[in-house]
PDB file of N, CA and C in Angstrom:
ATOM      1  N   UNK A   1      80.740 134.047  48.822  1.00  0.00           N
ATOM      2  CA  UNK A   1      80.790 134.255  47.390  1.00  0.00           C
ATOM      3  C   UNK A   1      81.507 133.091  46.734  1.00  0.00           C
ATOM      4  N   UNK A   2      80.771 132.405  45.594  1.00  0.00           N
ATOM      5  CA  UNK A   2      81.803 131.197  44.933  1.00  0.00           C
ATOM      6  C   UNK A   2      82.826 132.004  43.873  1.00  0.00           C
ATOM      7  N   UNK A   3      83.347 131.668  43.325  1.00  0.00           N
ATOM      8  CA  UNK A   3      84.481 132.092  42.648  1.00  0.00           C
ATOM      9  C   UNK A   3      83.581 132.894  41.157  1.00  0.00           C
ATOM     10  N   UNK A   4      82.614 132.223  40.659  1.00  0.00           N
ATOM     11  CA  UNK A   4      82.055 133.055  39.492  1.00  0.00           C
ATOM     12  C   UNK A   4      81.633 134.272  39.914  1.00  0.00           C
ATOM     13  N   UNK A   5      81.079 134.486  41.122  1.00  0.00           N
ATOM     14  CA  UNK A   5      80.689 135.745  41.769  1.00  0.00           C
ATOM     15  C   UNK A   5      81.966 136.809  42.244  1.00  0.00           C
ATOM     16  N   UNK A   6      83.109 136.221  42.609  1.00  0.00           N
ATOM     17  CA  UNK A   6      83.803 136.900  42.533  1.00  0.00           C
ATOM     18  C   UNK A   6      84.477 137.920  41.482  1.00  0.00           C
ATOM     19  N   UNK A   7      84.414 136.692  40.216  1.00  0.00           N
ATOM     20  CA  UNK A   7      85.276 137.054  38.918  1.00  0.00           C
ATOM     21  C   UNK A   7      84.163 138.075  38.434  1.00  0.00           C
ATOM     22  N   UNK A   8      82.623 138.430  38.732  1.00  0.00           N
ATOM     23  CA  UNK A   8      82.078 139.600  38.396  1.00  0.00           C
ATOM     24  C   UNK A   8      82.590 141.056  39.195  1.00  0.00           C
ATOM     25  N   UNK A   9      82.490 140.470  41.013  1.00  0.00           N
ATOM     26  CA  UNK A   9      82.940 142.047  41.268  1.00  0.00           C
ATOM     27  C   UNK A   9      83.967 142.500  40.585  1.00  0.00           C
ATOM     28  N   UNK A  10      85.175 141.737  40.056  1.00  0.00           N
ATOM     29  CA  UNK A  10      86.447 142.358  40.124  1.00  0.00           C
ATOM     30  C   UNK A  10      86.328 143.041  38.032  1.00  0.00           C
ATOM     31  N   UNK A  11      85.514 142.262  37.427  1.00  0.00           N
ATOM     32  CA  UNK A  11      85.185 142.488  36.242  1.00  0.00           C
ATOM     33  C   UNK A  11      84.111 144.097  36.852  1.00  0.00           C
ATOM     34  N   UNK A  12      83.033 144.098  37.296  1.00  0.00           N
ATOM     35  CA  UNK A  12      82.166 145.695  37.276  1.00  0.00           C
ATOM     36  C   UNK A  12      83.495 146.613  38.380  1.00  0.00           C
ATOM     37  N   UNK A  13      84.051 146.344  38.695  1.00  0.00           N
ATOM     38  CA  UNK A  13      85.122 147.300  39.348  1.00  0.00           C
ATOM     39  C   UNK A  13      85.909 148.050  38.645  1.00  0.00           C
ATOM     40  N   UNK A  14      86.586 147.171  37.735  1.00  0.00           N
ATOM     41  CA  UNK A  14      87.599 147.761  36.488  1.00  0.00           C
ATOM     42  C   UNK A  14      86.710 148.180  35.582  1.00  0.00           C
ATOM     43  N   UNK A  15      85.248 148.178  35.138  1.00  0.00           N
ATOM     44  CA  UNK A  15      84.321 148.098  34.317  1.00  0.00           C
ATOM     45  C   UNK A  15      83.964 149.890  34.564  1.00  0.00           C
ATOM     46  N   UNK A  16      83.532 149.816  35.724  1.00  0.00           N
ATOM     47  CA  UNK A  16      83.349 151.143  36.324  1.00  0.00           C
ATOM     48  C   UNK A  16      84.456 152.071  36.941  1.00  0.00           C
ATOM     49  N   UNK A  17      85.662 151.670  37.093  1.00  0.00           N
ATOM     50  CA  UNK A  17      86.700 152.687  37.119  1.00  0.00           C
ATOM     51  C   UNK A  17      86.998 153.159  35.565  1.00  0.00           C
ATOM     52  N   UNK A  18      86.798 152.329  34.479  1.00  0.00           N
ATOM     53  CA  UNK A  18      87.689 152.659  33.393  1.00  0.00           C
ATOM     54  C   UNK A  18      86.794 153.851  32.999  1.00  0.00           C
ATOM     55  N   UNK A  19      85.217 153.527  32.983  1.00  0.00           N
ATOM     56  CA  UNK A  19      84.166 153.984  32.650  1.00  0.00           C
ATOM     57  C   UNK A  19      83.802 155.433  33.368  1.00  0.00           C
ATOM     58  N   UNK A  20      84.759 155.676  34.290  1.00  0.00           N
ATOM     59  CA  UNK A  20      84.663 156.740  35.245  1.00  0.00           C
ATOM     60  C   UNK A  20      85.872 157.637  34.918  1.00  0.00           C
ATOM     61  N   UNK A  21      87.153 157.373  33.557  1.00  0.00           N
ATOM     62  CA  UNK A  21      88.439 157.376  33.593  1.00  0.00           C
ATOM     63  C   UNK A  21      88.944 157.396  34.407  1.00  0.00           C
ATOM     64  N   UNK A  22      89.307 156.602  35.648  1.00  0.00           N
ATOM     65  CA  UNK A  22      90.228 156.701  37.053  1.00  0.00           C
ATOM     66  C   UNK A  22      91.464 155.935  36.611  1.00  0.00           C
ATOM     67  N   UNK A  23      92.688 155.966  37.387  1.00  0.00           N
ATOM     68  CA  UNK A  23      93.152 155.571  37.348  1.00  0.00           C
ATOM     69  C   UNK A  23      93.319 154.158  38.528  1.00  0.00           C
ATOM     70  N   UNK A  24      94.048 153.297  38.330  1.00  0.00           N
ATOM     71  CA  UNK A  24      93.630 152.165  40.206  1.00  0.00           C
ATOM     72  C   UNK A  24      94.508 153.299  41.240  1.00  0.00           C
ATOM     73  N   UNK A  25      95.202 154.095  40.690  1.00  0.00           N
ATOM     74  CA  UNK A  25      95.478 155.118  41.941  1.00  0.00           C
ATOM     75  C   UNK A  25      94.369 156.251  42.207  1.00  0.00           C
ATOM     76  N   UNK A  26      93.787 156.674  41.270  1.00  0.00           N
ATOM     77  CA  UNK A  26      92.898 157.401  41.399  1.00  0.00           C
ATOM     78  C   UNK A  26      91.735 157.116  42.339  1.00  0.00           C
ATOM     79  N   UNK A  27      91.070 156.086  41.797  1.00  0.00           N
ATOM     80  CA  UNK A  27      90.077 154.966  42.953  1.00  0.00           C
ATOM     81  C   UNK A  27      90.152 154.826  44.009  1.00  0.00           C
ATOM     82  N   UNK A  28      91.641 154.013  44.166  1.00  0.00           N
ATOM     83  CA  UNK A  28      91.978 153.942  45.716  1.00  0.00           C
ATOM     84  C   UNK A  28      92.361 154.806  46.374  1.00  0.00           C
ATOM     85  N   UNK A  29      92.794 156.563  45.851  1.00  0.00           N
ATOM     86  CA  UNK A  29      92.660 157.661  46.920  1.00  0.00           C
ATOM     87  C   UNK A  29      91.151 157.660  47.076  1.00  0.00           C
ATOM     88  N   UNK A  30      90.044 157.811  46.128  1.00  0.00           N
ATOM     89  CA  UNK A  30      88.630 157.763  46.498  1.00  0.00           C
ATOM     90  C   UNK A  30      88.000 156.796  47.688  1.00  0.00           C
ATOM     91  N   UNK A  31      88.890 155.771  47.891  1.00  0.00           N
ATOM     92  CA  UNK A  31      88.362 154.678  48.368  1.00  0.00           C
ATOM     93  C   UNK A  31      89.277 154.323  49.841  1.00  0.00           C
ATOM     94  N   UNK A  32      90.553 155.690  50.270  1.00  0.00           N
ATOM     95  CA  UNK A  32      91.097 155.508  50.990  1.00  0.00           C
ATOM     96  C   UNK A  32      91.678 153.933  51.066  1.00  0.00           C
ATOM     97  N   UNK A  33      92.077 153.462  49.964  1.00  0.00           N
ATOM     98  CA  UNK A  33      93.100 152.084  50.486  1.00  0.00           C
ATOM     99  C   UNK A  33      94.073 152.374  49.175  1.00  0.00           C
ATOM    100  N   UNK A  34      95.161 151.215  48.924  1.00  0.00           N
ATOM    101  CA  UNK A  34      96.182 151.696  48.138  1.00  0.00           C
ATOM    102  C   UNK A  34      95.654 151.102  46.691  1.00  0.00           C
ATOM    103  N   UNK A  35      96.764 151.218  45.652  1.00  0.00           N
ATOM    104  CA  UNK A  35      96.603 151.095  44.267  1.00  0.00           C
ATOM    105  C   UNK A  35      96.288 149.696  44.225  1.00  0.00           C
ATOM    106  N   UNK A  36      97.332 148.541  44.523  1.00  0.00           N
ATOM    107  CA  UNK A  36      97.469 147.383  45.051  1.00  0.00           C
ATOM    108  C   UNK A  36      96.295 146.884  45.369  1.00  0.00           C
ATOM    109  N   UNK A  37      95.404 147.462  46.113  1.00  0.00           N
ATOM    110  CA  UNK A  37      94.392 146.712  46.369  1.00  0.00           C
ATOM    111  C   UNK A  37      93.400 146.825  46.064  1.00  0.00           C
ATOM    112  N   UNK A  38      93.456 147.867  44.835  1.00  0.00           N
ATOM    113  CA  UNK A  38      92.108 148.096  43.572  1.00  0.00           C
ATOM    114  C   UNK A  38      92.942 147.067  42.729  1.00  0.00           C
ATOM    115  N   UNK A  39      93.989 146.961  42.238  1.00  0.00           N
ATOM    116  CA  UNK A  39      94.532 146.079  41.447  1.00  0.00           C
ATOM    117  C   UNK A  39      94.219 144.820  41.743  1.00  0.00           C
ATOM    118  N   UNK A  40      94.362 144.432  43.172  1.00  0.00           N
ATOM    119  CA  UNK A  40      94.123 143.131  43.385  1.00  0.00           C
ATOM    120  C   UNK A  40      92.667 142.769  43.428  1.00  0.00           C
ATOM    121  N   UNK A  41      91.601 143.255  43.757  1.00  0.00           N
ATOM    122  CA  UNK A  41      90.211 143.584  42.804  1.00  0.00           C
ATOM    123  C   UNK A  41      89.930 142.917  41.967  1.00  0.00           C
ATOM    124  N   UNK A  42      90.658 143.923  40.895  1.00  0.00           N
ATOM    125  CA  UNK A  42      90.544 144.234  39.549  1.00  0.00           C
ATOM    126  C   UNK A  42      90.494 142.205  39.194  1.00  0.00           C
ATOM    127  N   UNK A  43      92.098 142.101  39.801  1.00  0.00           N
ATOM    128  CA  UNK A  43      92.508 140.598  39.283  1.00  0.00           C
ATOM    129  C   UNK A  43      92.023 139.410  39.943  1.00  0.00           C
ATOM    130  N   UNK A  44      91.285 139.745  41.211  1.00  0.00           N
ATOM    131  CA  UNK A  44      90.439 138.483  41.510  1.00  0.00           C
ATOM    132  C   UNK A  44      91.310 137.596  42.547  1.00  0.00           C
ATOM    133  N   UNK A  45      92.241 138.759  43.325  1.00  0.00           N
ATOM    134  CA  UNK A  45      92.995 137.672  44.009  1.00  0.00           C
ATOM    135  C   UNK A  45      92.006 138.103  45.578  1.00  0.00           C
ATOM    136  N   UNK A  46      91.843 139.208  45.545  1.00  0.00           N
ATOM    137  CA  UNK A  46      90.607 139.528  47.183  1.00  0.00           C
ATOM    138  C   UNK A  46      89.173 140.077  46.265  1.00  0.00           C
ATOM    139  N   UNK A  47      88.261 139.854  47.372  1.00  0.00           N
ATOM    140  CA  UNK A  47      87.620 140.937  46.992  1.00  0.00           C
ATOM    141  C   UNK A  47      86.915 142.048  47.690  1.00  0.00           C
ATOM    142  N   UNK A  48      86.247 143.059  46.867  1.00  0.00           N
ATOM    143  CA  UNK A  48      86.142 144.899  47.280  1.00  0.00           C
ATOM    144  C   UNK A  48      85.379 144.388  48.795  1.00  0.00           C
ATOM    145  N   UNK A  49      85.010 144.806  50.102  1.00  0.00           N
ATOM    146  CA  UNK A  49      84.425 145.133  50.783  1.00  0.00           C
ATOM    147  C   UNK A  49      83.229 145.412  50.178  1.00  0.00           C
ATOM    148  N   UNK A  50      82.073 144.723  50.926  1.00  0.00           N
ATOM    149  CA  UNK A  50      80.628 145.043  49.988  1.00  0.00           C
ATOM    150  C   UNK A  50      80.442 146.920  50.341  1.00  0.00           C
ATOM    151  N   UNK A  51      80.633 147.358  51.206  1.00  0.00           N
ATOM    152  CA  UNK A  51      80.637 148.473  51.645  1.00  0.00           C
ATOM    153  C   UNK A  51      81.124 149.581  50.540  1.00  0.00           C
ATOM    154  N   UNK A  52      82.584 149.091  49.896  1.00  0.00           N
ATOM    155  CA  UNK A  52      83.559 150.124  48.887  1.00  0.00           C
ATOM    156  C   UNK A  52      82.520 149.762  47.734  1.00  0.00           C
ATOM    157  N   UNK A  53      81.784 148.839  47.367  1.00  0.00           N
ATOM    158  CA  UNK A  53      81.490 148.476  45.797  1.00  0.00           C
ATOM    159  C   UNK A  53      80.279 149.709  45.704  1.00  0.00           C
ATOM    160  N   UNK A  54      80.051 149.580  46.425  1.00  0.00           N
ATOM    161  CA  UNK A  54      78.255 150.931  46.446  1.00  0.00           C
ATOM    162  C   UNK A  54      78.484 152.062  46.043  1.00  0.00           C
TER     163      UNK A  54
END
């Protein structure tokens, strides 16, 4: 993934949690990993497992 592709997952992630009202704790109990690492997502420092985005 180059970096513009990244800055979309982490943009439809927060796009579709907000859109879902979750909270990033809410998500990441859905998603079995922690808040932290929907946050870090969110901000483009990792990104989701193609597996969690589906």
């Amino acid at each position: 993934m180059n970096s513009k592709e990244i800055n979309v997952v982490g943009e439809n992630i927060l796009k579709k949690r907000k859109g879902a009202d979750l909270s990033q704790k809410a998500l990441a109990e859905k998603l079995s990993v922690t808040w932290e690492m929907v946050s870090s997502w969110e901000n483009l420092y990792k990104t989701a497992k193609q597996e969690l985005c589906i």
